[in-house]
N, C-alpha and C. Protein backbone atom coordinates (compact mmCIF):
# COMPACT_ATOMS: atom_id res chain seq x y z
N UNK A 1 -35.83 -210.80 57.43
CA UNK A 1 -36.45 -211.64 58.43
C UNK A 1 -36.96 -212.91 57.76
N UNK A 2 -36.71 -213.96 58.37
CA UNK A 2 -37.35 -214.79 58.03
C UNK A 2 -38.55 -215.58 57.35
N UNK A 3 -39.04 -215.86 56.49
CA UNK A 3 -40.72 -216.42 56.48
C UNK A 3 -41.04 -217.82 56.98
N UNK A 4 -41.91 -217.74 57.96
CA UNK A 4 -41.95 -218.75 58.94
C UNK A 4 -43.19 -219.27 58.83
N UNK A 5 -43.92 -220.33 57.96
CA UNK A 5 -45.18 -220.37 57.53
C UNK A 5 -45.73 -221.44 58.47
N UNK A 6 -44.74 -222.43 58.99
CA UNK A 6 -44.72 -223.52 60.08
C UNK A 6 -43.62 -223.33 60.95
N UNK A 7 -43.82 -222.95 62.45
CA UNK A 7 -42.53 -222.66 62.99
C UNK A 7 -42.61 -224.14 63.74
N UNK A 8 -43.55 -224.84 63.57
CA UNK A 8 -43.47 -226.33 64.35
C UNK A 8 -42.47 -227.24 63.35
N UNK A 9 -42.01 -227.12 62.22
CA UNK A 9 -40.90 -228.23 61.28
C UNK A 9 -39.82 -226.99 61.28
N UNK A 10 -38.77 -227.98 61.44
CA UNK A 10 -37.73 -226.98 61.28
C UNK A 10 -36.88 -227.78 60.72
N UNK A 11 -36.09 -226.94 59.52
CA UNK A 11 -35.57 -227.33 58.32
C UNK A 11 -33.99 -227.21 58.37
N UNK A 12 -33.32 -228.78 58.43
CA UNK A 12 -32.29 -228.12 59.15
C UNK A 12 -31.26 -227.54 57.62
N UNK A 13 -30.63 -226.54 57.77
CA UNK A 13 -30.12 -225.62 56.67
C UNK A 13 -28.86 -226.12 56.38
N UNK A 14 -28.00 -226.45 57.61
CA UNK A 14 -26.44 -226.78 57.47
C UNK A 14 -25.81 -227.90 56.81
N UNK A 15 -26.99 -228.94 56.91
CA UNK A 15 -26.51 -230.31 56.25
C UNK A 15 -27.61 -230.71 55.71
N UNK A 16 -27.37 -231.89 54.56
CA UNK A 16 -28.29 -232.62 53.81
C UNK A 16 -27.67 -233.84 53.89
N UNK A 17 -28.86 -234.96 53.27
CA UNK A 17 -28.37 -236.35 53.48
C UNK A 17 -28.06 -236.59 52.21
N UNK A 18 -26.70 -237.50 52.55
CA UNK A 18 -25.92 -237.69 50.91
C UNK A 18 -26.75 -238.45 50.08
N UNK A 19 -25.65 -237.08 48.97
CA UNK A 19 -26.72 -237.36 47.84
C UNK A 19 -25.71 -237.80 46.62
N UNK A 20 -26.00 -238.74 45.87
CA UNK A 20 -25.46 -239.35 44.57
C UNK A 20 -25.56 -238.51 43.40
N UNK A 21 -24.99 -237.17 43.33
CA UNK A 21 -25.12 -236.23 42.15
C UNK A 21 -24.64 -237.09 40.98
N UNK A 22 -23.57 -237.85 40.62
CA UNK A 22 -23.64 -238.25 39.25
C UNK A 22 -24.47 -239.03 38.60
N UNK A 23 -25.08 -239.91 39.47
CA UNK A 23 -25.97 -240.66 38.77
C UNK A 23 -27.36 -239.97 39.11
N UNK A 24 -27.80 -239.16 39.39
CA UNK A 24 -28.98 -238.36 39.66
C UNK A 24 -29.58 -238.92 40.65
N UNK A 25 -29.53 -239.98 41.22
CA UNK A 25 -30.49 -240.68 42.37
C UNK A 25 -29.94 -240.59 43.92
N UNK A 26 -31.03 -240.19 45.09
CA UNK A 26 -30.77 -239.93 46.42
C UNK A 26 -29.86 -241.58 46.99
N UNK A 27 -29.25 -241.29 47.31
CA UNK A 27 -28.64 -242.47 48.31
C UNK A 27 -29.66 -242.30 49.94
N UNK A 28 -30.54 -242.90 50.14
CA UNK A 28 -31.26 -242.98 51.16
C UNK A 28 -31.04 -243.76 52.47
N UNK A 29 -29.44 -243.58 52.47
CA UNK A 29 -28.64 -244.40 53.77
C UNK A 29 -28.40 -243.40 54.60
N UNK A 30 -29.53 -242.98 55.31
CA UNK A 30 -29.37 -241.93 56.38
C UNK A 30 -28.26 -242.32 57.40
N UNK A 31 -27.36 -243.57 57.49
CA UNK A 31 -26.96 -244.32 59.05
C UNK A 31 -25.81 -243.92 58.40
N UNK A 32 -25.14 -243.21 57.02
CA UNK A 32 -23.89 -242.94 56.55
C UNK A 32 -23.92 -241.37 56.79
N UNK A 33 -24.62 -240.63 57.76
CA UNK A 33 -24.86 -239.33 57.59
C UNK A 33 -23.30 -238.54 57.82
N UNK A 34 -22.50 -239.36 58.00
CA UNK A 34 -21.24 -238.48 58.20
C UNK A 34 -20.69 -238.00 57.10
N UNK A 35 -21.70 -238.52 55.87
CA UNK A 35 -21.03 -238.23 54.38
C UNK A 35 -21.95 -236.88 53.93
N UNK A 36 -21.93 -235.89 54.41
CA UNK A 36 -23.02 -234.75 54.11
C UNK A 36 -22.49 -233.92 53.24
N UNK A 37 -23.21 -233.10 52.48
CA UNK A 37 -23.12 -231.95 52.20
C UNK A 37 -23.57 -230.70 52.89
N UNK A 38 -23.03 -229.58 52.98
CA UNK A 38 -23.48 -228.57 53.36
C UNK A 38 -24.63 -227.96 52.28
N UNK A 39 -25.47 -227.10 52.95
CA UNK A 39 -26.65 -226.54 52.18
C UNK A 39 -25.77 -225.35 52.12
N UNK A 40 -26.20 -224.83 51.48
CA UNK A 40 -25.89 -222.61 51.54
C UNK A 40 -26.88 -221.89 50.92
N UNK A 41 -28.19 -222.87 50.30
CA UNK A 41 -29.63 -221.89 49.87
C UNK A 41 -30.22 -223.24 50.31
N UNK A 42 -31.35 -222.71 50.41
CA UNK A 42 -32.65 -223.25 51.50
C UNK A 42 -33.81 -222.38 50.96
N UNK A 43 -34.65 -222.77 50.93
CA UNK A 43 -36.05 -221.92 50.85
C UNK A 43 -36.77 -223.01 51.23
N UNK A 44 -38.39 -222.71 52.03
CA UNK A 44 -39.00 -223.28 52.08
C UNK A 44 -40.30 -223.39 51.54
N UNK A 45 -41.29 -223.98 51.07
CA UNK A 45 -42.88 -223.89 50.18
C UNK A 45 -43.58 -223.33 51.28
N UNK A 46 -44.34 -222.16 51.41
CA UNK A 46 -44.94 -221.52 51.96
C UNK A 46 -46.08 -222.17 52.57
N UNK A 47 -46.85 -222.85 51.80
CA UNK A 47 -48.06 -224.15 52.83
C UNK A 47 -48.22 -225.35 52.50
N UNK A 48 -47.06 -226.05 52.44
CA UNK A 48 -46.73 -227.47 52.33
C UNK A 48 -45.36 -227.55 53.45
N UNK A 49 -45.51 -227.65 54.26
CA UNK A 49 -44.34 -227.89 55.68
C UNK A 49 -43.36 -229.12 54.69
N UNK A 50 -43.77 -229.84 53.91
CA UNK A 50 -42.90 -231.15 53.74
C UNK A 50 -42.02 -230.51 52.76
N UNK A 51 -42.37 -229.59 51.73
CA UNK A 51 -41.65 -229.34 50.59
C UNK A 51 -40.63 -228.20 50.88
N UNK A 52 -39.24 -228.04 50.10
CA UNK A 52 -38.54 -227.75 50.85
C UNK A 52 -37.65 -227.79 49.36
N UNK A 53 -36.76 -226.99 48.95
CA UNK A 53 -35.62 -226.79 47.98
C UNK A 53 -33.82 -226.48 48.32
N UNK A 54 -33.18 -227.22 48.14
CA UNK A 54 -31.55 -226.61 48.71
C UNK A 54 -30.55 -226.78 47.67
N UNK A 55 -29.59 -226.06 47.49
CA UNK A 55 -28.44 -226.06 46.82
C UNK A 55 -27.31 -226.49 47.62
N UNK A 56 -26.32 -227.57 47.29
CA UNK A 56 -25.67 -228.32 47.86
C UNK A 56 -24.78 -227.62 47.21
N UNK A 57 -23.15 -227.94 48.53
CA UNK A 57 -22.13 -227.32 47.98
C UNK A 57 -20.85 -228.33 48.20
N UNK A 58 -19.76 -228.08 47.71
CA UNK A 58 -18.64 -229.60 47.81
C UNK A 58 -18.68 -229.28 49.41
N UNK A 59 -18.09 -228.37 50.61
CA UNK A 59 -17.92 -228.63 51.88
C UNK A 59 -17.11 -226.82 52.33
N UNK A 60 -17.74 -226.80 53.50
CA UNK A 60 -17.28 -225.64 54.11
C UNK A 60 -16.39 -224.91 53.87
N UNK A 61 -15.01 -226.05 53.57
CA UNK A 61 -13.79 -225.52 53.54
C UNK A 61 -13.70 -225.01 51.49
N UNK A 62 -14.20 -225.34 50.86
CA UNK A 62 -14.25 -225.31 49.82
C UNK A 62 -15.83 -225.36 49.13
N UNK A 63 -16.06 -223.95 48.99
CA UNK A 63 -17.54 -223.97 48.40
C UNK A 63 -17.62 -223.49 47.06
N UNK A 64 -18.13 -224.52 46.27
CA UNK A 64 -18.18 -224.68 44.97
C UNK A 64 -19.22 -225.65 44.89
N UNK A 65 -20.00 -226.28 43.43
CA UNK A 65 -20.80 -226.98 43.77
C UNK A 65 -20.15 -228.18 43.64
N UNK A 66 -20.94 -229.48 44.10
CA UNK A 66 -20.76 -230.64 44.51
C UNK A 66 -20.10 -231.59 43.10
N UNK A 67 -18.71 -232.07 42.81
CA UNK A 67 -18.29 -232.77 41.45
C UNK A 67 -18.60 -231.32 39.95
N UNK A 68 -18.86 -230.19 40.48
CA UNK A 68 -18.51 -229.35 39.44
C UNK A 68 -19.81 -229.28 38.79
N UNK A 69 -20.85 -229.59 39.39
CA UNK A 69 -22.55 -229.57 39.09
C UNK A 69 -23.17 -228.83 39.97
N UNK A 70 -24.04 -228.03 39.13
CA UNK A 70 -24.78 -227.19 40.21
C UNK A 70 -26.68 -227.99 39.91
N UNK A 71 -26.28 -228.22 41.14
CA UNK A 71 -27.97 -229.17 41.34
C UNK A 71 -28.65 -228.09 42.44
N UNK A 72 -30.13 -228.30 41.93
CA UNK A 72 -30.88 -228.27 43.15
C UNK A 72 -31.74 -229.56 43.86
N UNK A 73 -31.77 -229.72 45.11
CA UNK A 73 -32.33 -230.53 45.46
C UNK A 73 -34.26 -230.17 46.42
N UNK A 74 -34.88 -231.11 45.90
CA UNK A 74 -36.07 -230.83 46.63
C UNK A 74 -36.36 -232.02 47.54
N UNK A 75 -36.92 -231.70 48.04
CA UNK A 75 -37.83 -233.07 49.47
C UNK A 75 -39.51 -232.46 49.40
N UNK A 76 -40.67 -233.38 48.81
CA UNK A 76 -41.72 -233.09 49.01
C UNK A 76 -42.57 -233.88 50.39
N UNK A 77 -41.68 -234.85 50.98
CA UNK A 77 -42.02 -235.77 52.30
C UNK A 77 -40.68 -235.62 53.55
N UNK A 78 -40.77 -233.92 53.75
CA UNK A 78 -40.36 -233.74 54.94
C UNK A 78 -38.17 -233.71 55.16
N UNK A 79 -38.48 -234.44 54.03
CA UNK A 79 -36.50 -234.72 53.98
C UNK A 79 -36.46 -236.13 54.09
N UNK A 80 -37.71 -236.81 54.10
CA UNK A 80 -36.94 -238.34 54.09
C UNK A 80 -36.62 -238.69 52.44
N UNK A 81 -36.51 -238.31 51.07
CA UNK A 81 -36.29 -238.80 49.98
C UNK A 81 -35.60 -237.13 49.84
N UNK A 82 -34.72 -237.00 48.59
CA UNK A 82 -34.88 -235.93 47.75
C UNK A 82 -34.78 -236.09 46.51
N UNK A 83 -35.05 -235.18 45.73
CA UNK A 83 -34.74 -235.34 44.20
C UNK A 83 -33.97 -234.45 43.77
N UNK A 84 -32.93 -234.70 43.03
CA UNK A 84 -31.91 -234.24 42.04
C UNK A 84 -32.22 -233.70 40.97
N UNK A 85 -32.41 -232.14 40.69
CA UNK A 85 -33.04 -231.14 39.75
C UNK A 85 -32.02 -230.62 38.97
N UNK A 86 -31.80 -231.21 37.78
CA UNK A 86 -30.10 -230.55 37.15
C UNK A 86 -30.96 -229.66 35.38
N UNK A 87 -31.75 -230.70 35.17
CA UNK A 87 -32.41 -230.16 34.12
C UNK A 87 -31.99 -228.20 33.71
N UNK A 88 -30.91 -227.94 32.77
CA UNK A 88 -30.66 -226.64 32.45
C UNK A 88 -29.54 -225.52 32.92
N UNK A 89 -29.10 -226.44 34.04
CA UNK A 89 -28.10 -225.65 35.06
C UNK A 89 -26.58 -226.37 34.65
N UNK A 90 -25.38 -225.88 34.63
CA UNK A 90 -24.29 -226.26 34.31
C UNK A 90 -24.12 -227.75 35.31
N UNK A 91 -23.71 -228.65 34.38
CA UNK A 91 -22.78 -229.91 34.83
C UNK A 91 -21.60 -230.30 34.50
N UNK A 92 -20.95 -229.53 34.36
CA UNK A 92 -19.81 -229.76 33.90
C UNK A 92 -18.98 -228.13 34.29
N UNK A 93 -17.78 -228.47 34.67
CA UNK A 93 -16.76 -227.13 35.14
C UNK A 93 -17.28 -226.20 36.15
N UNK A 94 -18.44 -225.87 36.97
CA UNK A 94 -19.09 -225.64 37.28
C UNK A 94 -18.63 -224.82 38.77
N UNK A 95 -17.98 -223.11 38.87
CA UNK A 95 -18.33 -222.58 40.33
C UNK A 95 -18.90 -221.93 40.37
N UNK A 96 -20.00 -222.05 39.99
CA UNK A 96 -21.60 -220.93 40.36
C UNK A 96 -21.72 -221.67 41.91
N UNK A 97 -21.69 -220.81 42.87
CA UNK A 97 -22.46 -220.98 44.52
C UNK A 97 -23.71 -219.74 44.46
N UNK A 98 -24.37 -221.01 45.20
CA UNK A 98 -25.41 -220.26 45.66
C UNK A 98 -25.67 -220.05 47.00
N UNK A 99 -25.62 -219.11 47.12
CA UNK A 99 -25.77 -219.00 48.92
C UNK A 99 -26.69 -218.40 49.42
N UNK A 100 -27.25 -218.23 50.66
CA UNK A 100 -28.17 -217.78 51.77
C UNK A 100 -29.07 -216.91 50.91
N UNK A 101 -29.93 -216.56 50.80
CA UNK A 101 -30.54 -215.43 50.18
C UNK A 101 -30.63 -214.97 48.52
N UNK A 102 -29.98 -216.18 48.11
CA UNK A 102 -29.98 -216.41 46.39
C UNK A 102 -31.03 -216.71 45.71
N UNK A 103 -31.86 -217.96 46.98
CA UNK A 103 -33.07 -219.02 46.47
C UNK A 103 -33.94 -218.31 46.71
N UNK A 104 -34.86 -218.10 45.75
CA UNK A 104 -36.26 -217.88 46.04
C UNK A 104 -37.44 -218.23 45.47
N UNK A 105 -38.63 -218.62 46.13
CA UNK A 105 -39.36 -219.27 45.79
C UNK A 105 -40.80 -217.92 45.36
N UNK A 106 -41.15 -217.84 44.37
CA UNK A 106 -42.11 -216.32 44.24
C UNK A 106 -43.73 -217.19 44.96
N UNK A 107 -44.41 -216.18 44.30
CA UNK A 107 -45.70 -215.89 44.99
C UNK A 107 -46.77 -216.98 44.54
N UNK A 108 -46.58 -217.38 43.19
CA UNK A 108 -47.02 -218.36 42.87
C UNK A 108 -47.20 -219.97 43.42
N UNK A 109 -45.76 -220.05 43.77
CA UNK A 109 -45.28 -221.45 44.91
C UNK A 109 -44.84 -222.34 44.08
N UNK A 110 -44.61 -221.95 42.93
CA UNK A 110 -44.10 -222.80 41.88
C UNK A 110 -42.66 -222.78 40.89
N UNK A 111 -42.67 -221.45 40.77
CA UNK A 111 -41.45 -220.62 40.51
C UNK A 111 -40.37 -220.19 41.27
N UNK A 112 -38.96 -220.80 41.11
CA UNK A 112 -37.71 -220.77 41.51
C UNK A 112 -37.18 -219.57 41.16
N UNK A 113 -36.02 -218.98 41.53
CA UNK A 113 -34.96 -217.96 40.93
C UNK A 113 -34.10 -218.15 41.75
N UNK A 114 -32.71 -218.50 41.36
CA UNK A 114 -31.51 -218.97 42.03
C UNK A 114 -30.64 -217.46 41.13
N UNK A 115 -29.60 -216.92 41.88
CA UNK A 115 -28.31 -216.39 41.23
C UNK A 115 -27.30 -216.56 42.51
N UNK A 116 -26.05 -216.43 41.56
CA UNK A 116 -24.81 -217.24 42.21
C UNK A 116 -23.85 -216.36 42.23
N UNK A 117 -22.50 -216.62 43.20
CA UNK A 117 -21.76 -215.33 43.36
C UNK A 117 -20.86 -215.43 42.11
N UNK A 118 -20.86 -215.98 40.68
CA UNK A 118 -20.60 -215.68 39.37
C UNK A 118 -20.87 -214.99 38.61
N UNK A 119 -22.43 -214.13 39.33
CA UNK A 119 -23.00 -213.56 38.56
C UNK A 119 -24.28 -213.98 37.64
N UNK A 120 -24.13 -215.65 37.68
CA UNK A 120 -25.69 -216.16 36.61
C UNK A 120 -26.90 -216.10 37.63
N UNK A 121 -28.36 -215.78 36.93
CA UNK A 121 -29.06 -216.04 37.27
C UNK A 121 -30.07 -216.93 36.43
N UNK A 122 -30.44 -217.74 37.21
CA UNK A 122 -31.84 -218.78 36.43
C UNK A 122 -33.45 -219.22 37.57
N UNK A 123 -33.72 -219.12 36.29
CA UNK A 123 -35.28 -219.73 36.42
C UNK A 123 -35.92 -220.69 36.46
N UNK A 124 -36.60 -221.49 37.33
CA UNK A 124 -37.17 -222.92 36.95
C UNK A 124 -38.46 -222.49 37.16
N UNK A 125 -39.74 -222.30 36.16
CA UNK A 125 -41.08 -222.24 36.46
C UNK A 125 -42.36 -223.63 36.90
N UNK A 126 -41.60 -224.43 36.65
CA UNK A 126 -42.03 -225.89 37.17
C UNK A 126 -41.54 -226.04 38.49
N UNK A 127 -41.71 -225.49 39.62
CA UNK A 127 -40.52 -226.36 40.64
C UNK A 127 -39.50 -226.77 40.61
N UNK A 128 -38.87 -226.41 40.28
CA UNK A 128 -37.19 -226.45 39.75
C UNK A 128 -37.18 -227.70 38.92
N UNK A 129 -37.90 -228.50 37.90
CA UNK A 129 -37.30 -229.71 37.55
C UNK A 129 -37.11 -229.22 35.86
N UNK A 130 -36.89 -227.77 35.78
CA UNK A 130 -35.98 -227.23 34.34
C UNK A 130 -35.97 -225.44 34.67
N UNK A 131 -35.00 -225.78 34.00
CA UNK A 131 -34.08 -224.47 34.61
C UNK A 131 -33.41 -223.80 33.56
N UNK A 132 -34.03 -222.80 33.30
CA UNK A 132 -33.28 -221.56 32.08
C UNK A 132 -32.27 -220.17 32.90
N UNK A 133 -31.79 -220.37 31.98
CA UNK A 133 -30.67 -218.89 32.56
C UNK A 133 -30.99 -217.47 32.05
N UNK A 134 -31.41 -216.88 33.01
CA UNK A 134 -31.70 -215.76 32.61
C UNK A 134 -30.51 -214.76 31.67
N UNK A 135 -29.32 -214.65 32.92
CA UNK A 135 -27.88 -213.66 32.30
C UNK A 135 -26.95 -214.40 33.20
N UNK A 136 -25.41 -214.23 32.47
CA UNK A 136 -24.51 -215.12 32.70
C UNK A 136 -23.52 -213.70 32.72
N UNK A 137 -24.00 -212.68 33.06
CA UNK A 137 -23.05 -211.78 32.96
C UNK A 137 -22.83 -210.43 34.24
N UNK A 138 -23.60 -210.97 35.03
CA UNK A 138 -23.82 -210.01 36.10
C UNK A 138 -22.98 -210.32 37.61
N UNK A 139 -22.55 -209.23 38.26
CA UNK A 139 -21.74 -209.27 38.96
C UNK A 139 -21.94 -210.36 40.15
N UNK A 140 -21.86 -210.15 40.77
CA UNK A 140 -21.81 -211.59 42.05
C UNK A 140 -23.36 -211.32 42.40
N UNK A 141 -24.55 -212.13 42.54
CA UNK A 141 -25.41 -212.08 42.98
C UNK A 141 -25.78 -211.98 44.71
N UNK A 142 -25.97 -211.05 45.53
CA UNK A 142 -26.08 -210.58 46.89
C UNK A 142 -27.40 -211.30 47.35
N UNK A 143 -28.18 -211.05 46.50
CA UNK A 143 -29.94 -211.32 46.86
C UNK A 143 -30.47 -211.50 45.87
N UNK A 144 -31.76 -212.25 45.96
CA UNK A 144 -32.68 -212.33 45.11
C UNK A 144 -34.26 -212.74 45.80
N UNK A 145 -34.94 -211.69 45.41
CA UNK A 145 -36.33 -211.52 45.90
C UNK A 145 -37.55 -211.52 45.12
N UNK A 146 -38.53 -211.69 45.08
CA UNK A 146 -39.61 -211.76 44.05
C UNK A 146 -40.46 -210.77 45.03
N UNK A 147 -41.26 -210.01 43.88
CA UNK A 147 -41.89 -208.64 44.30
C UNK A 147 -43.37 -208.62 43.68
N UNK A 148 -44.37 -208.35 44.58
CA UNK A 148 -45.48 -208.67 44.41
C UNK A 148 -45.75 -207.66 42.71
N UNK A 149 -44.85 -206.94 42.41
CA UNK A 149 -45.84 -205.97 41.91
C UNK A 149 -45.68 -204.06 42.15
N UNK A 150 -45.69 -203.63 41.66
CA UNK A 150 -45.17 -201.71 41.94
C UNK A 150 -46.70 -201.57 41.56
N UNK A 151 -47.58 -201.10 42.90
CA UNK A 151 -49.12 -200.56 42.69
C UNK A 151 -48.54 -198.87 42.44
């Protein structure tokens, strides 16, 4: 089920506004929106409605990441800017996807965990702006959840 911390913003999941992955900087020409990427992970910051994390993919018909880079992208003002989070994650040759239920944001509100249907999983403990790999050897990643704790 969902976590719905603001059901008044709604985050749209299917598309993002193009984004300039090689040179790391947002192209902020919303009026070119026909140039999108699809999202396929989404999470949202639990009590900040503006902040917001997604993994971009090349396009529906072909999901892989975007030029062979696996970025994450954040928006801390709602989706009007984002930032380009590559710090640690493959840029180069690159089909790690991340999809629906990969991203997660833990309890802290600070800490990332992405895994991909390649099997890698990684960590960003800053808000995704660096990113370590946990294992590069595990079967296709289904889910990934953060757990308060075994009382």
């Amino acid at each position: 089920m969902p976590r719905v911390s603001f059901p008044q913003v709604l985050q749209r999941h299917v598309r993002c506004p193009p984004v300039d992955v090689d040179g790391g900087s947002v192209r902020e020409a919303f009026e070119n929106a026909f140039v999108t990427y699809p999202t396929v992970a989404c999470v949202a910051h639990p009590t900040d409605p503006d902040t917001a994390w997604f993994v971009p993919a090349q396009k529906d018909e072909c999901r892989v990441p975007v030029d062979g880079k696996v970025v994450v992208l954040r928006t801390d003002d709602g989706g009007k800017s984002l930032q380009v989070l590559r710090r640690g994650l493959p840029q180069r040759s690159a089909y790690d996807l991340v999809l629906r239920h990969r991203l997660d944001l833990c309890h802290d509100k600070k800490t990332l965990a992405m895994g991909s249907t390649s099997g890698r999983v990684w960590i960003g403990e800053d808000g995704g702006e660096n990113w370590a790999e946990i294992d590069a050897c595990l079967p296709p990643v289904y889910c990934l959840r953060w757990c308060n704790g075994i009382a």
